[in-house]
C-alpha atoms as a PDB file:
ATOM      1  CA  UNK A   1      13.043  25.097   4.204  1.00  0.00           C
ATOM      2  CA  UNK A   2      14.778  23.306   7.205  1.00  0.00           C
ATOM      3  CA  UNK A   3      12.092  23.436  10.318  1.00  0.00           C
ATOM      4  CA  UNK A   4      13.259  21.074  12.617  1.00  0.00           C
ATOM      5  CA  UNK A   5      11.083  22.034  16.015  1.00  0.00           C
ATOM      6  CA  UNK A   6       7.777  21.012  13.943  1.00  0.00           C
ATOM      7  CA  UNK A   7       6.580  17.944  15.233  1.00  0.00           C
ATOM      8  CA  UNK A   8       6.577  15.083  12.740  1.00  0.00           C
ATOM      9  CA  UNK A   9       3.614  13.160  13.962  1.00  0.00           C
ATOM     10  CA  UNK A  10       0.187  14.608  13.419  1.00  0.00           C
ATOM     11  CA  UNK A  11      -1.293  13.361  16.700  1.00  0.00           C
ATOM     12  CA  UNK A  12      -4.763  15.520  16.090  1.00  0.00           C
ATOM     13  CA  UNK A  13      -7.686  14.030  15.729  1.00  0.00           C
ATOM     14  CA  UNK A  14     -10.347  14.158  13.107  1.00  0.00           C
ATOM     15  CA  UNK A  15     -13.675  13.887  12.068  1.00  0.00           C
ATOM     16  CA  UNK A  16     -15.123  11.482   9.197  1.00  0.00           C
ATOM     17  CA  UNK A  17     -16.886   9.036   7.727  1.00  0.00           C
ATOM     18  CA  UNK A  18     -16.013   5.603   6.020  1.00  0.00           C
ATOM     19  CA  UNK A  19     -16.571   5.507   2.012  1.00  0.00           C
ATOM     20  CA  UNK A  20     -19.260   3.423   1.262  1.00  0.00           C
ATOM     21  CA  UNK A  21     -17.724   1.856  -1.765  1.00  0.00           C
ATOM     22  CA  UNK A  22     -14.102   0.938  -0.648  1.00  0.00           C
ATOM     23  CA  UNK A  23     -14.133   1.857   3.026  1.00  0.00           C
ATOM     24  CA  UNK A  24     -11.689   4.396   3.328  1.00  0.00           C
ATOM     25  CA  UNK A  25     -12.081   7.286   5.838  1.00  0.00           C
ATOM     26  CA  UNK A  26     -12.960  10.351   4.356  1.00  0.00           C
ATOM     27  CA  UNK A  27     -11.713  13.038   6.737  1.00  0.00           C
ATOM     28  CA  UNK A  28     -13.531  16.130   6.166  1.00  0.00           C
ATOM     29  CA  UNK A  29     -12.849  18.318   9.768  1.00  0.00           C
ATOM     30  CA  UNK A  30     -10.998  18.879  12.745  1.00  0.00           C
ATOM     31  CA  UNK A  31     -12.458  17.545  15.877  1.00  0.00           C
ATOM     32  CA  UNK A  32     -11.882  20.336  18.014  1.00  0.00           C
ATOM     33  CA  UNK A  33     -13.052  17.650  21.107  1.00  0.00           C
ATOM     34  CA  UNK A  34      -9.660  15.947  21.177  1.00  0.00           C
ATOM     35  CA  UNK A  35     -11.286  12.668  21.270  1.00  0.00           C
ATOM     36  CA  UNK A  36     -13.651  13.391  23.859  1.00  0.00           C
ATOM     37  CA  UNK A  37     -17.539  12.574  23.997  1.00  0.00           C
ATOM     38  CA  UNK A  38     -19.593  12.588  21.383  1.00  0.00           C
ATOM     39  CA  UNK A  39     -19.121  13.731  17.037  1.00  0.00           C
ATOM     40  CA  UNK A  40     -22.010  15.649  16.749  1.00  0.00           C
ATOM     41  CA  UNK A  41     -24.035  15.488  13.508  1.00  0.00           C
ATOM     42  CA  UNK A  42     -22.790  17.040  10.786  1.00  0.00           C
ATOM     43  CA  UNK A  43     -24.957  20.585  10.489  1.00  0.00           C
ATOM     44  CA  UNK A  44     -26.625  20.498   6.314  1.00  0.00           C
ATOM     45  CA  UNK A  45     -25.536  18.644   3.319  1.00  0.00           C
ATOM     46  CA  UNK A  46     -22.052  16.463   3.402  1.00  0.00           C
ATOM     47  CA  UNK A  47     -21.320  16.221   0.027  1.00  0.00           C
ATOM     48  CA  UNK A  48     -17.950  14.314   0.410  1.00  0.00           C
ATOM     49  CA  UNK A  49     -15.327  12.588  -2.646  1.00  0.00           C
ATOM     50  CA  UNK A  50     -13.286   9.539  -1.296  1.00  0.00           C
ATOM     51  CA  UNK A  51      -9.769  10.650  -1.964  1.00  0.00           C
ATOM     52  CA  UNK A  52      -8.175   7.322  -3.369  1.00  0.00           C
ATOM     53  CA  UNK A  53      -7.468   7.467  -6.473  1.00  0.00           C
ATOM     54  CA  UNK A  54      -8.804   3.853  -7.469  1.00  0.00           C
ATOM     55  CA  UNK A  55     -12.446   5.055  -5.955  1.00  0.00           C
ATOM     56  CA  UNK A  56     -13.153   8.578  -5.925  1.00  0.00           C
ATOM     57  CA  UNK A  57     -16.287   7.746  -5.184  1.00  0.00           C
ATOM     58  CA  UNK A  58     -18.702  11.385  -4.258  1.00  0.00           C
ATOM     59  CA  UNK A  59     -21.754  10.503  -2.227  1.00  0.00           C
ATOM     60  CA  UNK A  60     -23.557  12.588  -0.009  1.00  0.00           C
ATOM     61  CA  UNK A  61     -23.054  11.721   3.603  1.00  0.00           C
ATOM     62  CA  UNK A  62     -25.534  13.979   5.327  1.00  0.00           C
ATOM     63  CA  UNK A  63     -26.748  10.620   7.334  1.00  0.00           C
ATOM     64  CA  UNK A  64     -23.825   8.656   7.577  1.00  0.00           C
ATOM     65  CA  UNK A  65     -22.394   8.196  10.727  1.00  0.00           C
ATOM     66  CA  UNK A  66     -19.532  10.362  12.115  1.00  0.00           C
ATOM     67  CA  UNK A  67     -16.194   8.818  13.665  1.00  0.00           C
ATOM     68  CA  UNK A  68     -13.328  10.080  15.352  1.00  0.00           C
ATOM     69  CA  UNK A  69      -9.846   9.313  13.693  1.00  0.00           C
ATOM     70  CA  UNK A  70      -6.267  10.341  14.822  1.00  0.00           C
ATOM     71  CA  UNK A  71      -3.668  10.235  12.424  1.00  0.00           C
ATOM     72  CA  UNK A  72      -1.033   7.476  12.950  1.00  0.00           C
ATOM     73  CA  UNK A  73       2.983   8.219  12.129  1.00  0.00           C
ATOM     74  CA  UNK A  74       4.301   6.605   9.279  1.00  0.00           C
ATOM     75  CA  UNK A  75       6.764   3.854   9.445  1.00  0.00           C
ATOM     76  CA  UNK A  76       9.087   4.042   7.230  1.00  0.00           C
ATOM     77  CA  UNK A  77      10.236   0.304   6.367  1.00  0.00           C
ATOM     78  CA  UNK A  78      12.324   1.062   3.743  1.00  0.00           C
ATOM     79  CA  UNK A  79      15.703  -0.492   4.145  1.00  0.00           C
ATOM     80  CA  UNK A  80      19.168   1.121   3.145  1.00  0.00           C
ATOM     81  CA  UNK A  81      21.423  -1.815   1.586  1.00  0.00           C
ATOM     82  CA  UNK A  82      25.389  -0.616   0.963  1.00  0.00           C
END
């Protein structure tokens, strides 16, 4: 399927924390803010699994602290030799 007046940049931010093994954001909601203020705390348990598949490392992140992150557009630096 062909949908060509979908944006191809994901320009909405999220919320997450960074893996405390490798580093990696761990995205785990949609920060409804836009960017503005404040993350609040997450609400319970936040049982989270870093999604690289060298880590994977599960931790619970209940008192870790929350970041904003907007997703950037890939670059595609591939180059097309003839």
């Amino acid at each position: 399927m062909h949908i060509s007046q979908w944006s191809k940049t994901d320009t909405k931010w999220y919320l997450g924390v960074s893996c405390r093994k490798c580093g990696t954001p761990i995205l785990f909601a949609l920060d409804h803010s836009q960017g503005e203020g404040e993350p609040a705390a997450p609400q319970g348990k936040l049982l989270l699994t870093c999604c690289i598949a060298e880590c994977r490392d599960q931790a619970d992140y209940s008192t870790a602290t929350v970041t904003r992150f907007q997703k950037q557009p890939v670059v595609n630096q591939a180059v097309r030799s003839r």
